[in-house]
Protein backbone atom coordinates (compact mmCIF):
# COMPACT_ATOMS: atom_id res chain seq x y z
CA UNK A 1 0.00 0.00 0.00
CA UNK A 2 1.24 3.16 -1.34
CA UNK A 3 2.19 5.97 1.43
CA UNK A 4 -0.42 8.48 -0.08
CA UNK A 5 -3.85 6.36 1.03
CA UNK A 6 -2.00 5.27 4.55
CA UNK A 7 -1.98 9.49 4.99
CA UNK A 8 -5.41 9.33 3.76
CA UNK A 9 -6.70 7.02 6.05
CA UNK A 10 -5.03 8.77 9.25
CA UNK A 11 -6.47 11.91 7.91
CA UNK A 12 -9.99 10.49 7.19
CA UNK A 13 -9.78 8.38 10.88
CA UNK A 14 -8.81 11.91 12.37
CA UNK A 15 -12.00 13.91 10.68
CA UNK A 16 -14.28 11.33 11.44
CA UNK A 17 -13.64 10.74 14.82
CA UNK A 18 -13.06 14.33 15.71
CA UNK A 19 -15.99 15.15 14.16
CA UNK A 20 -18.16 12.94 15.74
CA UNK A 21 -16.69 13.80 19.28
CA UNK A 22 -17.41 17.25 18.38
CA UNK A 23 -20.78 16.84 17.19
CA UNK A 24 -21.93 14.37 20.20
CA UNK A 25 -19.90 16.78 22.57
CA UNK A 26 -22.88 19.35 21.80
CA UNK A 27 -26.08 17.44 21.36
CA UNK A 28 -25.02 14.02 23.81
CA UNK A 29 -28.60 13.76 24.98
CA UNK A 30 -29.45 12.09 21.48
CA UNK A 31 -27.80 9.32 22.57
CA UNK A 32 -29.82 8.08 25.82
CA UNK A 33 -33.27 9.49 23.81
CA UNK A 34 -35.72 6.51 25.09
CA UNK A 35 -33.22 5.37 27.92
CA UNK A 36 -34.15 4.93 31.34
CA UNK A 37 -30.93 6.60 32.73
CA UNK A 38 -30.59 9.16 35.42
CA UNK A 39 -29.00 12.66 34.33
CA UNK A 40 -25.90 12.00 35.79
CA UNK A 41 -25.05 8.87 34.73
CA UNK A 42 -26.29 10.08 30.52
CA UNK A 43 -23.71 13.13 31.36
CA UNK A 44 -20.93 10.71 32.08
CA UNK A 45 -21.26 8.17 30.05
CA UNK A 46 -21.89 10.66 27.33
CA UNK A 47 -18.57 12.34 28.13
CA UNK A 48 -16.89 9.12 27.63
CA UNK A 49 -17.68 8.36 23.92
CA UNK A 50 -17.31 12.17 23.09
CA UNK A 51 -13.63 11.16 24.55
CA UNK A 52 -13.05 7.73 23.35
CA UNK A 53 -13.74 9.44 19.50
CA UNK A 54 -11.14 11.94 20.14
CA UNK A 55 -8.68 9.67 21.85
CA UNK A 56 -9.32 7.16 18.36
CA UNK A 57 -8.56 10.76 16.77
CA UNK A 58 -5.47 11.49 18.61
CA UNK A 59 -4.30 7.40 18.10
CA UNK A 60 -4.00 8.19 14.48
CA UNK A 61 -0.83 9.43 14.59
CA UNK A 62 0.46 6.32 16.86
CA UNK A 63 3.79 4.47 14.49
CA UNK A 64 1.82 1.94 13.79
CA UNK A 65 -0.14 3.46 11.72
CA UNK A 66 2.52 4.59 9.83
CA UNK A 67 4.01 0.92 9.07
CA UNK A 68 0.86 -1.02 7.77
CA UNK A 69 1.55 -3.27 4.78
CA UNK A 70 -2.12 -4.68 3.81
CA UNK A 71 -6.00 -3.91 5.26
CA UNK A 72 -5.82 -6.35 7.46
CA UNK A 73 -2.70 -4.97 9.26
CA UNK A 74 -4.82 -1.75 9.55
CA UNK A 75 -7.81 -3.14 11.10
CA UNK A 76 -6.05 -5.32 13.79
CA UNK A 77 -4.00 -1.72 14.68
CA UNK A 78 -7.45 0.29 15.01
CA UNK A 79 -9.14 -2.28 17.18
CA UNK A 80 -6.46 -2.80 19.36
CA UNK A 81 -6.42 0.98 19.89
CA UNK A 82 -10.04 1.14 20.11
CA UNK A 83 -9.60 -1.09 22.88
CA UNK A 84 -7.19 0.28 24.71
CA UNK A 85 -8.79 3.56 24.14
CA UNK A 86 -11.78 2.52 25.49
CA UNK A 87 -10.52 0.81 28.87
CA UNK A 88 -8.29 3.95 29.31
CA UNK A 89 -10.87 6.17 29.13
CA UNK A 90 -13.92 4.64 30.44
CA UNK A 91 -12.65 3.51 33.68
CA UNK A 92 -10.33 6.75 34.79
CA UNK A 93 -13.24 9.40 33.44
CA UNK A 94 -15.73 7.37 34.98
CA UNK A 95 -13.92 7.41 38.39
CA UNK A 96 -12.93 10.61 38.44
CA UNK A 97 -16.66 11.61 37.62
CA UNK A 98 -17.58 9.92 41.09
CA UNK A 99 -14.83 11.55 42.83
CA UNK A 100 -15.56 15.25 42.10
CA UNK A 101 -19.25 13.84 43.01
CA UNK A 102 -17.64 12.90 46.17
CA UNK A 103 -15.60 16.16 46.34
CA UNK A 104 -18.76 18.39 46.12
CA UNK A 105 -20.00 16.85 49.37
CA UNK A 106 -17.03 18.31 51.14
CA UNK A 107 -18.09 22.34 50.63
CA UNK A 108 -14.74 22.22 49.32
CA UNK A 109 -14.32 25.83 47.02
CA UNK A 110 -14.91 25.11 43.31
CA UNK A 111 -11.74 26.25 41.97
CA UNK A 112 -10.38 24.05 44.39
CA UNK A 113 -12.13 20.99 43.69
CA UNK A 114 -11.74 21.46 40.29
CA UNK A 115 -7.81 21.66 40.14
CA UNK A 116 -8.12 18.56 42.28
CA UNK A 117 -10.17 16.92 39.37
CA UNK A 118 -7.65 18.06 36.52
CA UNK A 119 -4.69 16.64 38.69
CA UNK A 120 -6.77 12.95 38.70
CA UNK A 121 -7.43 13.57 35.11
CA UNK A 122 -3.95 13.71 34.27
CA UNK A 123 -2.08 11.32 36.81
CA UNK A 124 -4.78 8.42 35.71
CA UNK A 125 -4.60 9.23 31.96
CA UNK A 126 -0.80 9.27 31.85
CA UNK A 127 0.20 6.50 34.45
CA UNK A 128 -2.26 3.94 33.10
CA UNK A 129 -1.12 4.49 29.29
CA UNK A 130 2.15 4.48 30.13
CA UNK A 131 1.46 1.17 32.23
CA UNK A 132 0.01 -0.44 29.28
CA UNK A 133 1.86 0.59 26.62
CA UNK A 134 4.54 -0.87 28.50
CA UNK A 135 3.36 -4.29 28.55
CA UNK A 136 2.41 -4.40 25.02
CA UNK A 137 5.96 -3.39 23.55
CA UNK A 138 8.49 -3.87 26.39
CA UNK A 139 11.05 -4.08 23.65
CA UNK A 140 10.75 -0.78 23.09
CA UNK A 141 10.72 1.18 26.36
CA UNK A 142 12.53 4.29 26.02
CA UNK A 143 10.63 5.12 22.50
CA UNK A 144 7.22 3.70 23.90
CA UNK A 145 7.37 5.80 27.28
CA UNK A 146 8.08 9.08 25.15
CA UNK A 147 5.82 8.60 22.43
CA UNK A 148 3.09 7.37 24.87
CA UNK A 149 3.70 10.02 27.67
CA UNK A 150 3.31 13.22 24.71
CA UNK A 151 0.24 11.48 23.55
CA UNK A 152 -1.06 10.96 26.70
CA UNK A 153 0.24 14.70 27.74
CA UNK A 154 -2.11 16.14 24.62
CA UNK A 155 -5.40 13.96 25.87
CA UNK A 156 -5.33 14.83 28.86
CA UNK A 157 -5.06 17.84 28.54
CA UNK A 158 -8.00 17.81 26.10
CA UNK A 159 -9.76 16.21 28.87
CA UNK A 160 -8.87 18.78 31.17
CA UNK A 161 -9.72 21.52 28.61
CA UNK A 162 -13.20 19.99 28.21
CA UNK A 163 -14.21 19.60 31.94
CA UNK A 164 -12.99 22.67 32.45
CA UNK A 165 -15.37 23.93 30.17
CA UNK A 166 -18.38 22.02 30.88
CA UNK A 167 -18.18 22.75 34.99
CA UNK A 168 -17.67 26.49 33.91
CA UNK A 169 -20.89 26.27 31.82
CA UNK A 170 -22.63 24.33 34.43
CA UNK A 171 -21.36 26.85 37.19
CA UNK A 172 -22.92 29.59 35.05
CA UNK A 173 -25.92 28.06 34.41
CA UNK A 174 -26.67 27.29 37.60
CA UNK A 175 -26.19 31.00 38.51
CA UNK A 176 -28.61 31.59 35.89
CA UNK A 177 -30.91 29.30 36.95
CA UNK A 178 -30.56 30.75 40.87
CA UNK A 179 -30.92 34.29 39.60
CA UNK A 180 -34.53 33.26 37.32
CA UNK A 181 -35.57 31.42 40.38
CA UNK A 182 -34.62 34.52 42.77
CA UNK A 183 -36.42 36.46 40.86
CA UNK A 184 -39.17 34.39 40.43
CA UNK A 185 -39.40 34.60 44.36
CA UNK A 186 -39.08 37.77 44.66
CA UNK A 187 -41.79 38.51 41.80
CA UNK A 188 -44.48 36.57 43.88
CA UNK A 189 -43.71 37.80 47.12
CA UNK A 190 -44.17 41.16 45.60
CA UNK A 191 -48.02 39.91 43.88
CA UNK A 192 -48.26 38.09 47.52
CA UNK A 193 -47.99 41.50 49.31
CA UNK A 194 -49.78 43.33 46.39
CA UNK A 195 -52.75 41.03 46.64
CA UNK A 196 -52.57 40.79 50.79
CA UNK A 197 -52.62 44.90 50.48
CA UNK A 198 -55.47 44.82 48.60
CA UNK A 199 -57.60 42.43 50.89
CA UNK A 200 -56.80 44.32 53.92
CA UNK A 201 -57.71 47.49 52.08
CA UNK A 202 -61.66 46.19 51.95
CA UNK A 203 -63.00 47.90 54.65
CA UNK A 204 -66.34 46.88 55.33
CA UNK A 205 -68.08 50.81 54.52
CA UNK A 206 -71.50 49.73 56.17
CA UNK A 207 -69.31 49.55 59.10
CA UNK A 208 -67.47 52.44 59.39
CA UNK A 209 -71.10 54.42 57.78
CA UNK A 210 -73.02 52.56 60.58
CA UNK A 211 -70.09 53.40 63.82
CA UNK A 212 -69.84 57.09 62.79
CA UNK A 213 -73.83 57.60 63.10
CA UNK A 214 -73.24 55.94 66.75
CA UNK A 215 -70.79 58.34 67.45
CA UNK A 216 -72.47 61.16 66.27
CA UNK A 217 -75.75 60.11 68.03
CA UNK A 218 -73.65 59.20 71.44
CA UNK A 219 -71.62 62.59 71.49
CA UNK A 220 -75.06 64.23 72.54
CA UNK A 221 -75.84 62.56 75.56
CA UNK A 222 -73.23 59.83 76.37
CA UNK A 223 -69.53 61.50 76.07
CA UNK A 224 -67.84 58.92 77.45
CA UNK A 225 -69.07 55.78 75.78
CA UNK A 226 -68.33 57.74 72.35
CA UNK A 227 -65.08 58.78 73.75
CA UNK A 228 -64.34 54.88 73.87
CA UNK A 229 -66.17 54.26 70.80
CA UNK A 230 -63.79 56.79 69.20
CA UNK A 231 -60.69 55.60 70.49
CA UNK A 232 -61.70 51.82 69.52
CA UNK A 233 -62.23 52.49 65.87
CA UNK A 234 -58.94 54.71 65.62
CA UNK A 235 -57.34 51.50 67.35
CA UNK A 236 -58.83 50.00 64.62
CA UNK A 237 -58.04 51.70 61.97
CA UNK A 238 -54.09 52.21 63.11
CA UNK A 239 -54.29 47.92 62.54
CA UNK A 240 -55.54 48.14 59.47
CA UNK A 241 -52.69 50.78 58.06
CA UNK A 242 -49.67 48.41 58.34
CA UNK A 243 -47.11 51.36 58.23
CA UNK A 244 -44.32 48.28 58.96
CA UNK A 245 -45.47 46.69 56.04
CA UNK A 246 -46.31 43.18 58.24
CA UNK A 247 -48.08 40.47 56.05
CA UNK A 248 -48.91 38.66 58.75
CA UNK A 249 -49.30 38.93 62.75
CA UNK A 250 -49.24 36.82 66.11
CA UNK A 251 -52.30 35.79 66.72
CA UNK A 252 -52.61 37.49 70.27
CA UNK A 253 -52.47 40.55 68.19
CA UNK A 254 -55.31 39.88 66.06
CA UNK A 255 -57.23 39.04 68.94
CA UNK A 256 -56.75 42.61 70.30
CA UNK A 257 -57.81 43.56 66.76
CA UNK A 258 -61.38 41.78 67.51
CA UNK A 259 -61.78 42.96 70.52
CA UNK A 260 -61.26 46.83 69.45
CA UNK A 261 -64.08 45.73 66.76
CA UNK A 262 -65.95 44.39 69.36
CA UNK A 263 -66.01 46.81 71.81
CA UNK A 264 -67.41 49.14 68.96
CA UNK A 265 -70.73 46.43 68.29
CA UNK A 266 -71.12 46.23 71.71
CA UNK A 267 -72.01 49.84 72.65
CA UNK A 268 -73.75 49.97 69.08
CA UNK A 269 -76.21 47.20 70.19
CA UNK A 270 -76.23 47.74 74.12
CA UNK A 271 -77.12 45.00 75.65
CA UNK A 272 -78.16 43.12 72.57
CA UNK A 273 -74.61 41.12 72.40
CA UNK A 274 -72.49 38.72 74.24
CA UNK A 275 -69.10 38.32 72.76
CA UNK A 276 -66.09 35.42 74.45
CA UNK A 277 -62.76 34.91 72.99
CA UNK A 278 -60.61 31.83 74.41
CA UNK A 279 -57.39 31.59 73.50
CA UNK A 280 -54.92 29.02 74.19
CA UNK A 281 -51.69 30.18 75.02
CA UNK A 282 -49.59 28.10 73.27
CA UNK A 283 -50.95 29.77 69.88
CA UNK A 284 -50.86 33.58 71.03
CA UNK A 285 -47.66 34.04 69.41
CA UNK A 286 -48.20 32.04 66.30
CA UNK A 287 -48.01 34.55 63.29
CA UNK A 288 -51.16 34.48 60.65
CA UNK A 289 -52.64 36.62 57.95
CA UNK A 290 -53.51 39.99 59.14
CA UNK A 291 -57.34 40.70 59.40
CA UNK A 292 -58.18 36.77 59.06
CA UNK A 293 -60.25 36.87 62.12
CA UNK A 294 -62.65 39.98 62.02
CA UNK A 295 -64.51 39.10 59.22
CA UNK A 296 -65.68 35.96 61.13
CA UNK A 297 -66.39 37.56 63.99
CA UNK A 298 -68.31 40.47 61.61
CA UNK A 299 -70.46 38.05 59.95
CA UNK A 300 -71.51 35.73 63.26
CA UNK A 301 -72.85 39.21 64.71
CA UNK A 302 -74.32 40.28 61.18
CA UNK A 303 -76.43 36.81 61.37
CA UNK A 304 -76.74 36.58 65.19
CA UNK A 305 -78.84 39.28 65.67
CA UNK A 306 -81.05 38.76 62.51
CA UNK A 307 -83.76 37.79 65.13
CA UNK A 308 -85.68 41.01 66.56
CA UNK A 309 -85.57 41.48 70.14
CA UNK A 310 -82.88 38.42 70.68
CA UNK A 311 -79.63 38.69 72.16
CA UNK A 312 -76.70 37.90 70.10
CA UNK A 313 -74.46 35.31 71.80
CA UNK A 314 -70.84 34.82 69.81
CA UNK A 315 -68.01 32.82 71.12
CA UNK A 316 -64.53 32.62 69.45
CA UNK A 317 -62.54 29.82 70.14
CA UNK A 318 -58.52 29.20 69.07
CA UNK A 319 -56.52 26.56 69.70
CA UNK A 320 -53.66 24.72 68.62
CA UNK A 321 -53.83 20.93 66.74
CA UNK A 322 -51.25 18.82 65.29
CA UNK A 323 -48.67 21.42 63.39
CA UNK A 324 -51.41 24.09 62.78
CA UNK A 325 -54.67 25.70 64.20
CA UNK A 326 -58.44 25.48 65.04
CA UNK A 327 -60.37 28.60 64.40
CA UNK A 328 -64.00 27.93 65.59
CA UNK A 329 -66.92 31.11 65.48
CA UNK A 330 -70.18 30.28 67.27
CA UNK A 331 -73.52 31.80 67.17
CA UNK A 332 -76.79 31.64 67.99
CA UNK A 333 -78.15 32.80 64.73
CA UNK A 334 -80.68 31.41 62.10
CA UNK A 335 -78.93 27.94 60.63
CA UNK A 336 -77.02 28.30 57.38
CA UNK A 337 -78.36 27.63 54.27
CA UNK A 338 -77.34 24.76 52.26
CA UNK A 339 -76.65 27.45 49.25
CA UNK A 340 -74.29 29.72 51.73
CA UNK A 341 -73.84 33.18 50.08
CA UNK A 342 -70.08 34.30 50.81
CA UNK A 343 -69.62 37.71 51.50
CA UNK A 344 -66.90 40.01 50.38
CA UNK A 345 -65.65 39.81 54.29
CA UNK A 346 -65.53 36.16 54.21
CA UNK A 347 -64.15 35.99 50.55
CA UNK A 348 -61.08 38.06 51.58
CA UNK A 349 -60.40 35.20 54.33
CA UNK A 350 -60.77 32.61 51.92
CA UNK A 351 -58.76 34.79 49.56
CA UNK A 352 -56.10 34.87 52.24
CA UNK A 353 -55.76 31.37 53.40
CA UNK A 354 -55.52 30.19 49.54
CA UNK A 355 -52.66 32.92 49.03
CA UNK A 356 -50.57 31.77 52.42
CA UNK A 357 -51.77 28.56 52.70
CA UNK A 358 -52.88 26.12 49.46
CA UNK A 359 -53.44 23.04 49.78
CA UNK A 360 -53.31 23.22 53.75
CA UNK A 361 -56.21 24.32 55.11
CA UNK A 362 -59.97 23.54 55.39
CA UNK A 363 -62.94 25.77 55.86
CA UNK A 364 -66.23 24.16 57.20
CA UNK A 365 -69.61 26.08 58.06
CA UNK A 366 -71.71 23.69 60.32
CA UNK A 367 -75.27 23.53 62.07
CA UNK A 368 -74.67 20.72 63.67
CA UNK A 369 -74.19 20.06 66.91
CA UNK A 370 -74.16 23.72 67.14
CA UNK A 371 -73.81 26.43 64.36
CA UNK A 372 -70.58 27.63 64.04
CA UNK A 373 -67.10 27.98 61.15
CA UNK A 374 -64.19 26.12 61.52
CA UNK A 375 -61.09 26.92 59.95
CA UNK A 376 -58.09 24.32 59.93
CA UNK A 377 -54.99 25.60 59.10
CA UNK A 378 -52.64 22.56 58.97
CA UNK A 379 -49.31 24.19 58.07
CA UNK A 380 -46.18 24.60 60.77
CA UNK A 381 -47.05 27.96 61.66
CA UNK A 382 -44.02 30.34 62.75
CA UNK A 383 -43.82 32.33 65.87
CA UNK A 384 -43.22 36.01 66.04
């Protein structure tokens, strides 16, 4: 065989293989498509053909090449080195791929870890085909140990060169990928706030309409119990205008809330309401939405004392269950319909716990044994 075509065929075995390392080095998912194989383990073995084609690339220029006589010669040379290619670079890639898995356990710096990996890269690439290269051709040691370590030298340094790359590219895309999801975050704790601003902006305007008129009408003849009525609703009101920008609130404090609210019903309907709050203690400090508790309490009086002449008897009950809270409103008002009618007041706390809470919480209105709403919230709620 003429020199010209043995040329020829390292050139072609060089193209192809580079080429193909080159193309599968950009789009290796193709090659598990309709695997069942975890992302790592399609990264690394993916990384091991793209290398085993340019190690068969960089083989081209090993002597023997150079001395085939006939076909066959050339075929027994390339699957020998395909071979030995493919031991030396499945195994040492595939165990240094475990070890830098291994290293990032370690919150060890990247840089670090990385320099770590390169160093493995190039004592197991060079030692091992060194090691083998000796046992094939001991005749030939001097020659065989140069020849091998410069080839050796160049892949693993193309090794190094292309892990550098793709942890550089991973590294930045997982910055990327932090910074979208940061600002996803940040974007819906923003519409979180917006949409909690908004709820706590519906003031009930039949209320504040219907507690001016009292005051008004008390001012005459009853200074005092205005004074308080007064002082109540500004109490009130200072709650509602969340100047520290809180989204949500111990629960003691929201309690305080009600009873401002209540003390404002109570000299609006004399003696025509009893009101009870119990509490337990271990929940006082547990932090929920602002102004989820009023609107209960708003609507139990708005259907308690429906009935002329009757006293309005409302008891609020809060206590702790397993990882969340019971929020129970009693009254002695006409039963509720099977076709309930939800109010804006009692939209706005269904509004809230679906914001804060989806998926964790359970809102029940009952007649039986007694009427009353019961509101389980079943997430770990944080203290103040």
């Amino acid at each position: 065989m003429h020199i010209p075509f043995q040329t020829a065929v390292v050139l072609s075995n060089i193209f192809v293989f580079s080429s193909v390392g080159i193309y599968l080095y950009y789009r290796y998912e193709i090659l598990f498509s309709g695997f069942n194989i975890s992302p790592f383990n399609q990264r690394r073995l993916a990384m091991c053909i793209v290398l085993l084609c340019f190690y068969m690339a960089i083989m081209s220029f090993y002597p023997c090449y150079n001395g085939f006589s006939t076909l066959k010669e050339f075929f027994v040379c390339s699957g020998f080195h395909f071979l030995r290619s493919a031991f030396f670079v499945f195994l040492p890639v595939l165990v240094i791929m475990y070890i830098e898995r291994w290293l990032e356990t370690r919150n060890m710096p990247f840089l670090k870890r990385r320099l770590i990996v390169v160093f493995l890269i190039l004592f197991f690439l060079i030692s091992t085909n060194i090691w083998m290269a000796m046992l094939i051709d001991p005749g030939h040691r001097v020659n065989t140990i140069t020849y091998t370590f410069l080839m050796s030298l160049l892949f693993s340094g193309i090794v190094s060169a292309l892990y550098l790359n793709v942890s550089y590219a991973n590294l930045a895309a997982k910055r990327l990928r932090f910074e979208k999801e940061l600002e996803i975050s940040r974007l819906n704790e923003l519409k979180t706030k917006a949409e909690l601003d908004a709820l706590q902006a519906k003031v009930n305007p039949h209320f504040l309409y219907n507690t001016l008129n009292s005051i008004a009408e008390l001012s005459l003849h009853q200074g005092t119990r205005a004074r308080n009525m007064t002082i109540a609703l500004a109490e009130l009101f200072r709650y509602s205008l969340n100047k520290n920008n809180e989204t949500m609130i111990p629960i003691g404090d929201e309690v305080e809330m009600v009873e401002n609210y209540v003390m404002i019903e109570k000299i609006r309907f004399e003696d025509k309401l009893e009101v009870s709050v119990e509490v337990d203690e271990a929940v006082r400090r547990k932090n929920v939405p602002k102004f989820i508790l009023q609107p209960l309490v708003e609507n139990a009086i708005k259907h308690g004392l429906k009935e002329p002449g009757k006293t309005g008897i409302i008891k609020v009950i809060i206590k702790g269950s397993a990882g969340g809270i019971d929020i129970m409103i009693h009254d002695n008002g006409a039963p509720f319909p099977e076709d309930i009618q939800v109010g804006y007041g009692l939209k706005s706390v269904m509004d809230k716990l679906a914001l804060f809470y989806p998926g964790k919480h359970t809102i029940y209105f009952e007649n039986d044994p007694v009427k009353q709403v019961t509101i389980s919230i079943t997430d770990n709620l944080k203290n103040a």
